[in-house]
PDB file of N, CA and C in Angstrom:
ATOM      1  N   UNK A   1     165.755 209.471-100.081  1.00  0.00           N
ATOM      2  CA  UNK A   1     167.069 209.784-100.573  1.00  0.00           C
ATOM      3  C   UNK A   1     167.566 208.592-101.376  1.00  0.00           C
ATOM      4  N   UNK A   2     168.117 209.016-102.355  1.00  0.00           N
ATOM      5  CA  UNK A   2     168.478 207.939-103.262  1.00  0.00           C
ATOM      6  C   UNK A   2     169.981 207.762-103.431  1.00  0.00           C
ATOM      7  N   UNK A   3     170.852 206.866-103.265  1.00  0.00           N
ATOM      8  CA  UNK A   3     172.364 206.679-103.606  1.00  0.00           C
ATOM      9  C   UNK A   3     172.569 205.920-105.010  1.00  0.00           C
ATOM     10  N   UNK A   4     173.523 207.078-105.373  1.00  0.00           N
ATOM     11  CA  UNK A   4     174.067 205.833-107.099  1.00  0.00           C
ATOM     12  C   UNK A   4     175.231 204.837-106.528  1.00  0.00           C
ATOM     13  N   UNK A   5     174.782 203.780-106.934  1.00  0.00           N
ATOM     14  CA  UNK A   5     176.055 202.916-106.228  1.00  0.00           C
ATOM     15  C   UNK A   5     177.237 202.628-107.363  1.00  0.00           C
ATOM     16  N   UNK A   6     176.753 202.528-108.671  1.00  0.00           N
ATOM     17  CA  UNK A   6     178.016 203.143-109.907  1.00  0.00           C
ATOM     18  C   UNK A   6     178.932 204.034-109.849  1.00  0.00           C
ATOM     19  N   UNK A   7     178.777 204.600-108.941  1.00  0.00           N
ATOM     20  CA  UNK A   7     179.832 205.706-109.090  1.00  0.00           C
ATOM     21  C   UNK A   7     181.470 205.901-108.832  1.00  0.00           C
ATOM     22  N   UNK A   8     182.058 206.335-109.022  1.00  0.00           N
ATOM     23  CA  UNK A   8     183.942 205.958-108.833  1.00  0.00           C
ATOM     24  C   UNK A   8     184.077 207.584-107.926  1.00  0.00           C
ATOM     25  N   UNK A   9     184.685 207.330-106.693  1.00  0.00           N
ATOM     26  CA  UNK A   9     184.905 208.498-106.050  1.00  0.00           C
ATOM     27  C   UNK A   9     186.459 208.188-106.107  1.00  0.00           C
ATOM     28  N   UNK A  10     187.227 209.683-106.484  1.00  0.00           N
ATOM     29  CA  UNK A  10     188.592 209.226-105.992  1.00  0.00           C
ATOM     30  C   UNK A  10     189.341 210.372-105.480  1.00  0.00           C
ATOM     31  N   UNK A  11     190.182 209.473-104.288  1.00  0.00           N
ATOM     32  CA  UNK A  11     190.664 210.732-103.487  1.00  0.00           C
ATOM     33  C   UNK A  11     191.501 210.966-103.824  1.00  0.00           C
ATOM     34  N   UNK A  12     192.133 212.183-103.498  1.00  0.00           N
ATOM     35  CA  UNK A  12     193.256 212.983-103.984  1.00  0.00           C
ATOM     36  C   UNK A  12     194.229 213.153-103.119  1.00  0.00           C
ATOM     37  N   UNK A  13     195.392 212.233-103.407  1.00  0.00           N
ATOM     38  CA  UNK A  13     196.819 212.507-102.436  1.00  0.00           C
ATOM     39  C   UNK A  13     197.003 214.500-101.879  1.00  0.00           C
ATOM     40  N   UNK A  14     197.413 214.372-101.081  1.00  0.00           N
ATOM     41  CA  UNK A  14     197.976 216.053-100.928  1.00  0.00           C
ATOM     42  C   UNK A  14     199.139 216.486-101.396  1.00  0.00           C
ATOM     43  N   UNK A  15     199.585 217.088-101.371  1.00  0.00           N
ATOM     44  CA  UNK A  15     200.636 217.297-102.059  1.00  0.00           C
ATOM     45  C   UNK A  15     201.740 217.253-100.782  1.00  0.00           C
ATOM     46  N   UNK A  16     202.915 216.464-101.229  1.00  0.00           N
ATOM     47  CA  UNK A  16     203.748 216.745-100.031  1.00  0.00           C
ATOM     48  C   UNK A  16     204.839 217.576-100.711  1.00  0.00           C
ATOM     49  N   UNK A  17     205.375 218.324-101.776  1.00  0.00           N
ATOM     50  CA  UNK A  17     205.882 219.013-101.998  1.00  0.00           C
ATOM     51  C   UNK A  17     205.850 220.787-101.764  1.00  0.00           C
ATOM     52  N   UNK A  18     206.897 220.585-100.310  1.00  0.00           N
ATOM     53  CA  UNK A  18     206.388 222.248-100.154  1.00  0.00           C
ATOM     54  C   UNK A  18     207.208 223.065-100.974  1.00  0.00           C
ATOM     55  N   UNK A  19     206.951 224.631-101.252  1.00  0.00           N
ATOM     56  CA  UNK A  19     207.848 225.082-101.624  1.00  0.00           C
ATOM     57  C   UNK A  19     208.814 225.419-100.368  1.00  0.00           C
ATOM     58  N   UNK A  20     210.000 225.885-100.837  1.00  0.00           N
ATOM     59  CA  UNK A  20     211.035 226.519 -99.939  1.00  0.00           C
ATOM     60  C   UNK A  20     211.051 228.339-100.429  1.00  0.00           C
ATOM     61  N   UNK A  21     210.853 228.869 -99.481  1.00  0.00           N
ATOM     62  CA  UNK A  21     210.796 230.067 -99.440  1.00  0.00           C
ATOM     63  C   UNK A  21     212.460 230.565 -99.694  1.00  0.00           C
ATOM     64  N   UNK A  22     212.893 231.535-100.329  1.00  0.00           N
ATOM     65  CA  UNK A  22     214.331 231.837-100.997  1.00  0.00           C
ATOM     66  C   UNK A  22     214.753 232.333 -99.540  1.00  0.00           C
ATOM     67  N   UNK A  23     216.189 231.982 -99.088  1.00  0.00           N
ATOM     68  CA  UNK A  23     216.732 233.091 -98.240  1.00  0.00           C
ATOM     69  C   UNK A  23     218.201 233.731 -98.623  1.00  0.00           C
ATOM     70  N   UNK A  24     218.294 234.542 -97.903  1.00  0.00           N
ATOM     71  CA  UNK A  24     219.134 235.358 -98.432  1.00  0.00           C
ATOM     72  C   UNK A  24     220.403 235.592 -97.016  1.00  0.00           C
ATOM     73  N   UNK A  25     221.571 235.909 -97.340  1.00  0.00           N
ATOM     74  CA  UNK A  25     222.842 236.098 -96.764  1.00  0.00           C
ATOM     75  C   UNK A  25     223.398 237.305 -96.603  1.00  0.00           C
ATOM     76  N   UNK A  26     223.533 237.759 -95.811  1.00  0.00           N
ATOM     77  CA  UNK A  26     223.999 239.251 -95.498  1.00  0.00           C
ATOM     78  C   UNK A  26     225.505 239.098 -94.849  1.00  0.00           C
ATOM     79  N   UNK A  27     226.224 240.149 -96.118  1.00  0.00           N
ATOM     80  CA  UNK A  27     227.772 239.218 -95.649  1.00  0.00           C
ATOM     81  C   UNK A  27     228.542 240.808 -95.569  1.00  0.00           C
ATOM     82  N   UNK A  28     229.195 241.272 -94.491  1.00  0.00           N
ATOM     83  CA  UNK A  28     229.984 242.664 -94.625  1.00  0.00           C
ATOM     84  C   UNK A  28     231.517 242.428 -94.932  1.00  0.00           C
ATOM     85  N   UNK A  29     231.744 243.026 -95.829  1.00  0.00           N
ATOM     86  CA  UNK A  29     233.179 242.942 -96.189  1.00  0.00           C
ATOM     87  C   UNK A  29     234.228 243.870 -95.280  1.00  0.00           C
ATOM     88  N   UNK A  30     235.447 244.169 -95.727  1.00  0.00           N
ATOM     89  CA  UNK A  30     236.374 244.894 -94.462  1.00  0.00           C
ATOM     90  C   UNK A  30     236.563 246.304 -95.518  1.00  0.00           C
ATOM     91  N   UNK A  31     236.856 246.805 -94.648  1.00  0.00           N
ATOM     92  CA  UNK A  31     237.341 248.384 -95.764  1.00  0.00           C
ATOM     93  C   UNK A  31     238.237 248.846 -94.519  1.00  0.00           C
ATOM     94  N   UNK A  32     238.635 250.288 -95.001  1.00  0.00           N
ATOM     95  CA  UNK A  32     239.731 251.024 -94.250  1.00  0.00           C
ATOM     96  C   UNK A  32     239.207 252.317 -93.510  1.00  0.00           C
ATOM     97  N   UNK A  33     237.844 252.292 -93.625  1.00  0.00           N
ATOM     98  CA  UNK A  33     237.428 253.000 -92.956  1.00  0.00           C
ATOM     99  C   UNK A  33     236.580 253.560 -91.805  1.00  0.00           C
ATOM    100  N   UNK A  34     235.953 252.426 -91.997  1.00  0.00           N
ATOM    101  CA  UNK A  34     235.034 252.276 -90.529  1.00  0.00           C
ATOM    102  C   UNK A  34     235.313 251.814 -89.585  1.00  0.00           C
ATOM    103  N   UNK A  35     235.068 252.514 -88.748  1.00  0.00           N
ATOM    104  CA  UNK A  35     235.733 251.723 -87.219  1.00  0.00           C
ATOM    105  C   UNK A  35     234.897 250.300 -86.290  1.00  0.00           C
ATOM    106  N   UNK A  36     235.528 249.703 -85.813  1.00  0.00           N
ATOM    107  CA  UNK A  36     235.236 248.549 -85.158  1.00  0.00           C
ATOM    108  C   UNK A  36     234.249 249.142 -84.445  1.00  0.00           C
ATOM    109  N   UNK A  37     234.186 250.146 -83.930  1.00  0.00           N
ATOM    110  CA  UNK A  37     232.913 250.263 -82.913  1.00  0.00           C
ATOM    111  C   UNK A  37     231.653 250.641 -83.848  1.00  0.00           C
ATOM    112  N   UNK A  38     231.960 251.123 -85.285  1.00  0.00           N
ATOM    113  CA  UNK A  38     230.743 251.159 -86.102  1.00  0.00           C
ATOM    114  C   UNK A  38     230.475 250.434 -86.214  1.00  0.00           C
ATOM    115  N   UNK A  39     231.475 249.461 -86.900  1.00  0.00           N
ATOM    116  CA  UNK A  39     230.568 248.405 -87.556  1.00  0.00           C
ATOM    117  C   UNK A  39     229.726 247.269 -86.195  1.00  0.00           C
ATOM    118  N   UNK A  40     230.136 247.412 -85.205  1.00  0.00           N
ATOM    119  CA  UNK A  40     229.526 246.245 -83.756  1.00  0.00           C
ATOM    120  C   UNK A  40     228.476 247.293 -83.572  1.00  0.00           C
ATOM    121  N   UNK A  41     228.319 248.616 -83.856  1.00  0.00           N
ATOM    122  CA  UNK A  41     227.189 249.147 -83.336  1.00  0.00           C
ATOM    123  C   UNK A  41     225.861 249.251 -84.049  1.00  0.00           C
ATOM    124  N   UNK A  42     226.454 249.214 -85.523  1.00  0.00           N
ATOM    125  CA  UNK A  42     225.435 249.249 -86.559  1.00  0.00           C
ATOM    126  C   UNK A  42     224.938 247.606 -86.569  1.00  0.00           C
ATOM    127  N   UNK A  43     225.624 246.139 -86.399  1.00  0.00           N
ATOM    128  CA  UNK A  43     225.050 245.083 -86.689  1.00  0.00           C
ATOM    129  C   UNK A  43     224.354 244.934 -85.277  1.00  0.00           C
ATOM    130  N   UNK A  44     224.545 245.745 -84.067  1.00  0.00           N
ATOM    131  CA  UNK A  44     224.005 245.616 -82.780  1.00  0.00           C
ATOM    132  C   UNK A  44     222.256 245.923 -82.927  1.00  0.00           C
ATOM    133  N   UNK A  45     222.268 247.104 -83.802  1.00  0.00           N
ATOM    134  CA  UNK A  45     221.088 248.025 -83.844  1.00  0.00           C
ATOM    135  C   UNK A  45     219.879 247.408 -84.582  1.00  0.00           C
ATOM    136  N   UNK A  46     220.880 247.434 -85.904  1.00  0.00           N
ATOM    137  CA  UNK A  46     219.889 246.947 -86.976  1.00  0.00           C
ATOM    138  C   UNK A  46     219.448 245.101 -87.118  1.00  0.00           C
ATOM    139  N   UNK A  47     220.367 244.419 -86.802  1.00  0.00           N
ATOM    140  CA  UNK A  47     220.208 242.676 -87.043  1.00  0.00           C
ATOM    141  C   UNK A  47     219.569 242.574 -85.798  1.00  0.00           C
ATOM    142  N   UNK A  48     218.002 242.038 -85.603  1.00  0.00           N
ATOM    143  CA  UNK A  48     217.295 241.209 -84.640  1.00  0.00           C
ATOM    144  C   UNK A  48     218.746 240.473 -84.248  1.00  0.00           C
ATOM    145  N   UNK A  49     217.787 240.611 -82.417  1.00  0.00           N
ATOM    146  CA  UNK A  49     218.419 239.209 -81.690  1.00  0.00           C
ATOM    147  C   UNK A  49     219.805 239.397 -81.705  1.00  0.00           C
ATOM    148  N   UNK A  50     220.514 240.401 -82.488  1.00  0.00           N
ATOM    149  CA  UNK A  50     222.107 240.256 -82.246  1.00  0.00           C
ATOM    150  C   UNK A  50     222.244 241.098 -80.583  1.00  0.00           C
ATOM    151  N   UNK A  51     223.598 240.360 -79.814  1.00  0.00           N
ATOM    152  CA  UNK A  51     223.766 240.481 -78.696  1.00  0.00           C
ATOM    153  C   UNK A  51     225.111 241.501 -79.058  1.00  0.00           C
ATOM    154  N   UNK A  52     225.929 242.105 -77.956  1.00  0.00           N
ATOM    155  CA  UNK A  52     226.947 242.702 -77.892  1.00  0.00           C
ATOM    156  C   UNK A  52     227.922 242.159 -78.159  1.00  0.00           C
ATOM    157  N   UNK A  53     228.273 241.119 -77.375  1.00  0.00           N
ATOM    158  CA  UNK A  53     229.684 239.757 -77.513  1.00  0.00           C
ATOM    159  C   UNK A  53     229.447 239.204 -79.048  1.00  0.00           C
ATOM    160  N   UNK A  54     228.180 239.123 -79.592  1.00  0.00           N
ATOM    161  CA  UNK A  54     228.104 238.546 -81.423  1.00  0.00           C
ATOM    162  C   UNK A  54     228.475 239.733 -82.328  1.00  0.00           C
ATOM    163  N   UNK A  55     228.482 241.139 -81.622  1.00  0.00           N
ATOM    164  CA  UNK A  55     228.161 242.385 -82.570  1.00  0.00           C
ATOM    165  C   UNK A  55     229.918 242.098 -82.767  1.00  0.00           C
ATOM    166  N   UNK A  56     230.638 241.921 -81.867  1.00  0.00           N
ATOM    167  CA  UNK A  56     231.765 242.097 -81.937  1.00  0.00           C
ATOM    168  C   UNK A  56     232.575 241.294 -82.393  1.00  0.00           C
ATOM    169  N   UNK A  57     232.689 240.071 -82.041  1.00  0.00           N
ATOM    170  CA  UNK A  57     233.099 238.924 -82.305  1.00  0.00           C
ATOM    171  C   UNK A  57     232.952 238.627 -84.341  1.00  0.00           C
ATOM    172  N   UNK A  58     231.961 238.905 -84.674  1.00  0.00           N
ATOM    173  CA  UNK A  58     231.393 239.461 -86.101  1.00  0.00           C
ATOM    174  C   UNK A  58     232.446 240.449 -86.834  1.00  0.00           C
ATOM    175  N   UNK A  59     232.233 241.311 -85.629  1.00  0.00           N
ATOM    176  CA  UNK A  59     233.465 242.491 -86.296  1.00  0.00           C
ATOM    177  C   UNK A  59     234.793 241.784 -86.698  1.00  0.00           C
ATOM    178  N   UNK A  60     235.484 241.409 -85.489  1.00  0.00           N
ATOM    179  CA  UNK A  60     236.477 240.935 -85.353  1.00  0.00           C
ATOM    180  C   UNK A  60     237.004 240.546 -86.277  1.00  0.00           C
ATOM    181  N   UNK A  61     236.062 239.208 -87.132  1.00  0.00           N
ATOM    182  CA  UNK A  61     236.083 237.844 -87.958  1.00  0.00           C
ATOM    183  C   UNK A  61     236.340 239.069 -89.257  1.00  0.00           C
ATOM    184  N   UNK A  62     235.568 240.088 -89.500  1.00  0.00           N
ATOM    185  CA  UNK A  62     235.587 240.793 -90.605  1.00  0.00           C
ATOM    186  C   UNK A  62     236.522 241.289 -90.386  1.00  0.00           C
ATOM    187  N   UNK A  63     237.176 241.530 -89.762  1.00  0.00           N
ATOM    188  CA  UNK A  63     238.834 242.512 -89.779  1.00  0.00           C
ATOM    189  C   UNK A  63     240.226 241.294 -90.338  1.00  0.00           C
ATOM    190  N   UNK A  64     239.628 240.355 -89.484  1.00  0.00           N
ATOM    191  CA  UNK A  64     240.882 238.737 -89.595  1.00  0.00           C
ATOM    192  C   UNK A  64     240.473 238.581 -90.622  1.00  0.00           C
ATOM    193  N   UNK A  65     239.706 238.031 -91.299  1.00  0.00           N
ATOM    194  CA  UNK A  65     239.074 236.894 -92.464  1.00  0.00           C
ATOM    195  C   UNK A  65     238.954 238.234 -93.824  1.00  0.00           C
ATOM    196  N   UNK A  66     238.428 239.127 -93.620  1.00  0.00           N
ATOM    197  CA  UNK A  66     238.070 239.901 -94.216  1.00  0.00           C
ATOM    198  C   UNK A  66     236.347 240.186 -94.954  1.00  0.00           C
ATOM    199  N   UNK A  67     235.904 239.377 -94.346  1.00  0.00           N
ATOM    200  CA  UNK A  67     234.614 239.411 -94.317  1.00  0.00           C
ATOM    201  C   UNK A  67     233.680 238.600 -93.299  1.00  0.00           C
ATOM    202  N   UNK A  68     232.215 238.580 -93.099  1.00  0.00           N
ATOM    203  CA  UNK A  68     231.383 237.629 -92.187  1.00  0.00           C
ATOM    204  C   UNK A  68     230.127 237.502 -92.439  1.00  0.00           C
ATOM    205  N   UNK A  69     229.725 236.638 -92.654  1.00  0.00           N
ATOM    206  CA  UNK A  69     228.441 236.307 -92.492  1.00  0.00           C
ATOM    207  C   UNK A  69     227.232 236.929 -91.607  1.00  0.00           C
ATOM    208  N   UNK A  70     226.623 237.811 -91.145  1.00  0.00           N
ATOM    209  CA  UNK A  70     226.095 238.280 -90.352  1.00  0.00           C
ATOM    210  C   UNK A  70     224.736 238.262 -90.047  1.00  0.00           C
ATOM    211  N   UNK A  71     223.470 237.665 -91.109  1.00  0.00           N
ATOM    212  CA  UNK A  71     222.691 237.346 -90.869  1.00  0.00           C
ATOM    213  C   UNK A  71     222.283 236.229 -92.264  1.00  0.00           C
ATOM    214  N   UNK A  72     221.503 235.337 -91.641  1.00  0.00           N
ATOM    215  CA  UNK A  72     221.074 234.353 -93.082  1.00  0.00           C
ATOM    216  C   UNK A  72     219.432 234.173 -92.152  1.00  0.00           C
ATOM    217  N   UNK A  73     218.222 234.492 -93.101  1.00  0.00           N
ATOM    218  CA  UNK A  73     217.048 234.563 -93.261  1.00  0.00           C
ATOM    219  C   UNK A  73     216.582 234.490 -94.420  1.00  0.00           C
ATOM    220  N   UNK A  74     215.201 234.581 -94.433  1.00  0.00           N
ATOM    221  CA  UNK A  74     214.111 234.843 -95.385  1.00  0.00           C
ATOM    222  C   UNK A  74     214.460 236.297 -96.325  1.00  0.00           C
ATOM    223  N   UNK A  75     214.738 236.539 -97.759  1.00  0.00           N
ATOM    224  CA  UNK A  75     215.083 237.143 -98.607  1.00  0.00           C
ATOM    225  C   UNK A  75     214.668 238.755 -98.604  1.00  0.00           C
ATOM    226  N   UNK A  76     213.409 238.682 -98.127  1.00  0.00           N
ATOM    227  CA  UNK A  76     212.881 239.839 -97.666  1.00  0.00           C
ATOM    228  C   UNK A  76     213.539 240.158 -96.785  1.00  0.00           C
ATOM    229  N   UNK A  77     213.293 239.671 -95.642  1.00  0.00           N
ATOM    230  CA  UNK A  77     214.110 240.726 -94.517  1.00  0.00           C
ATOM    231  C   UNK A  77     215.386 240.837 -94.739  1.00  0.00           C
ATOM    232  N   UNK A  78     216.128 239.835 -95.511  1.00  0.00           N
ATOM    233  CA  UNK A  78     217.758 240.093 -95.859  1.00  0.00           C
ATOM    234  C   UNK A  78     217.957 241.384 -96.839  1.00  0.00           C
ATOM    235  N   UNK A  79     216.851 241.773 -97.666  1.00  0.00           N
ATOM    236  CA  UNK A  79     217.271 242.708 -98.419  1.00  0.00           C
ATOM    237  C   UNK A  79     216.870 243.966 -97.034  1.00  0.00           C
ATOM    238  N   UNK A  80     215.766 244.183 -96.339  1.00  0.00           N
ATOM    239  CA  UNK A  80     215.763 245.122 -95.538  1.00  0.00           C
ATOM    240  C   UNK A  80     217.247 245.343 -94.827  1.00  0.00           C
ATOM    241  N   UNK A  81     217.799 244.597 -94.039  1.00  0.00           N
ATOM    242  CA  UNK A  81     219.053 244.321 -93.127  1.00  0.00           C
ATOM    243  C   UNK A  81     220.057 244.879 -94.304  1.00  0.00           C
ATOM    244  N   UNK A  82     220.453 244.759 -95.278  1.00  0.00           N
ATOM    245  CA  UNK A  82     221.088 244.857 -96.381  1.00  0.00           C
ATOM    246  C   UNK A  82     220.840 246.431 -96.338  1.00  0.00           C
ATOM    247  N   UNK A  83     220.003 246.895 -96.716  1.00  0.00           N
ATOM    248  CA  UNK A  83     219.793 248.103 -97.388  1.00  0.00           C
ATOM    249  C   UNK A  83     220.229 249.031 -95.844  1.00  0.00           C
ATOM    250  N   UNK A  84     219.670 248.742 -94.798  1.00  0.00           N
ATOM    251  CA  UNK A  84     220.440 249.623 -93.821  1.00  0.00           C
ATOM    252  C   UNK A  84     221.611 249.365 -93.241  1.00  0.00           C
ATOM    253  N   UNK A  85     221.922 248.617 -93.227  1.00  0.00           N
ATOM    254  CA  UNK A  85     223.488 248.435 -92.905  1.00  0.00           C
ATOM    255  C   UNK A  85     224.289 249.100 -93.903  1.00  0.00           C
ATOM    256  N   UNK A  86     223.936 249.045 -95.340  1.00  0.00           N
ATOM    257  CA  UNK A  86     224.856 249.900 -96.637  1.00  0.00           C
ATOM    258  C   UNK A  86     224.309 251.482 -95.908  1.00  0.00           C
ATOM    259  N   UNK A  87     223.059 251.690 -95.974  1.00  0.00           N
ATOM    260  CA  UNK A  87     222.894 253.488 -95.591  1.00  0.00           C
ATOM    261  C   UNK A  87     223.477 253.769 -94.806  1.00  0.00           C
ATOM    262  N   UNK A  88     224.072 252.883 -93.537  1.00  0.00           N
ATOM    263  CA  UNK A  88     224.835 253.601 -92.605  1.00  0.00           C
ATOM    264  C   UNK A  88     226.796 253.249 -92.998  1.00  0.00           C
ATOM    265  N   UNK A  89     227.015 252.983 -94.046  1.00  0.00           N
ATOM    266  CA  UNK A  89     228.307 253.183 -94.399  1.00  0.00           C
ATOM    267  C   UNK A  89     229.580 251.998 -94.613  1.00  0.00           C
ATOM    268  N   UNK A  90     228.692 250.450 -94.225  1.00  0.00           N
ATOM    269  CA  UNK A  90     229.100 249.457 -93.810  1.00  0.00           C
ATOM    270  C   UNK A  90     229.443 249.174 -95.915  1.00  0.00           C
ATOM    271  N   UNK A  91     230.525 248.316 -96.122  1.00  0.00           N
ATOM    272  CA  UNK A  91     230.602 248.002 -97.356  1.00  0.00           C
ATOM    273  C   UNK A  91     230.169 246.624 -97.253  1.00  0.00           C
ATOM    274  N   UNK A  92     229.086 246.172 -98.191  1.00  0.00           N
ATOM    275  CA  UNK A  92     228.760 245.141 -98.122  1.00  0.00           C
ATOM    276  C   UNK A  92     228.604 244.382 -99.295  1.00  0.00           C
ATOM    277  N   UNK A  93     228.845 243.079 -99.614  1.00  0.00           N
ATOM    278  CA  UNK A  93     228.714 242.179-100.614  1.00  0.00           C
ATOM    279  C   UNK A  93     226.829 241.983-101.175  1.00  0.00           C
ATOM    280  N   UNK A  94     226.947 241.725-102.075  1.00  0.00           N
ATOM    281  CA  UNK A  94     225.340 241.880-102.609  1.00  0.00           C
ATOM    282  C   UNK A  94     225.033 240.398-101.973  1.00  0.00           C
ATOM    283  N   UNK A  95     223.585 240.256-102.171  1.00  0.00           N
ATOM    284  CA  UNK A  95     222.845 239.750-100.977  1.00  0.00           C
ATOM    285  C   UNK A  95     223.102 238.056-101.826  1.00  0.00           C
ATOM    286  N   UNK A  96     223.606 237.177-100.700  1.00  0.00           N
ATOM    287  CA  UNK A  96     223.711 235.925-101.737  1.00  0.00           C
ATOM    288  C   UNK A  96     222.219 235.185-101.465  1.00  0.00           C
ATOM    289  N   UNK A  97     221.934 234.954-102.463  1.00  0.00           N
ATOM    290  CA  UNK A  97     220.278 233.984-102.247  1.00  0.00           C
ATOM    291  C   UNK A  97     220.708 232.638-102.610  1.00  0.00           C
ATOM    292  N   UNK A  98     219.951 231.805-101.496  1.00  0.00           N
ATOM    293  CA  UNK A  98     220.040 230.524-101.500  1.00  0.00           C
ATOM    294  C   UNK A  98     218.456 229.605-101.943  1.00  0.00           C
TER     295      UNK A  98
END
């Protein structure tokens, strides 16, 4: 076996630049028509991980404030969460991406 000893090997840093994956904001506004127990039942059903005391408390903030924040994730699943929460009647702000 023979080695070239001339030779220039060079290593290659990795990259430490990750990307950031887009996420997205799912925000329900207030209207005059849906009732408090819709709207705590629909963010109960459809938003992972939401509890009863958050379904409501959520509501609440959207009745006082006039709107809430209700889920912030990965863009994909925010547009899924988005699209059924509008089919079931909820008025909602378009999806803010961050």
């Amino acid at each position: 076996m023979r080695f070239l000893t001339n030779t220039t090997i060079k290593v290659l840093e990795p990259k430490t630049a990750k990307r950031h994956y887009p996420e997205g904001r799912i925000i329900v506004l207030d209207d005059n028509f849906n009732t408090f127990e819709h709207v705590a039942n629909c963010l109960l059903i459809i938003i992972p991980a939401m509890s009863a005391k958050r379904s409501w408390d959520l509501t609440l903030k959207v009745d006082r404030e006039g709107l809430a924040e209700v889920w912030r994730g990965p863009l994909e699943q925010a547009e899924l969460y988005h699209q059924q929460l509008e089919s079931k009647g909820l008025t909602m702000a378009p999806i803010e991406k961050e």
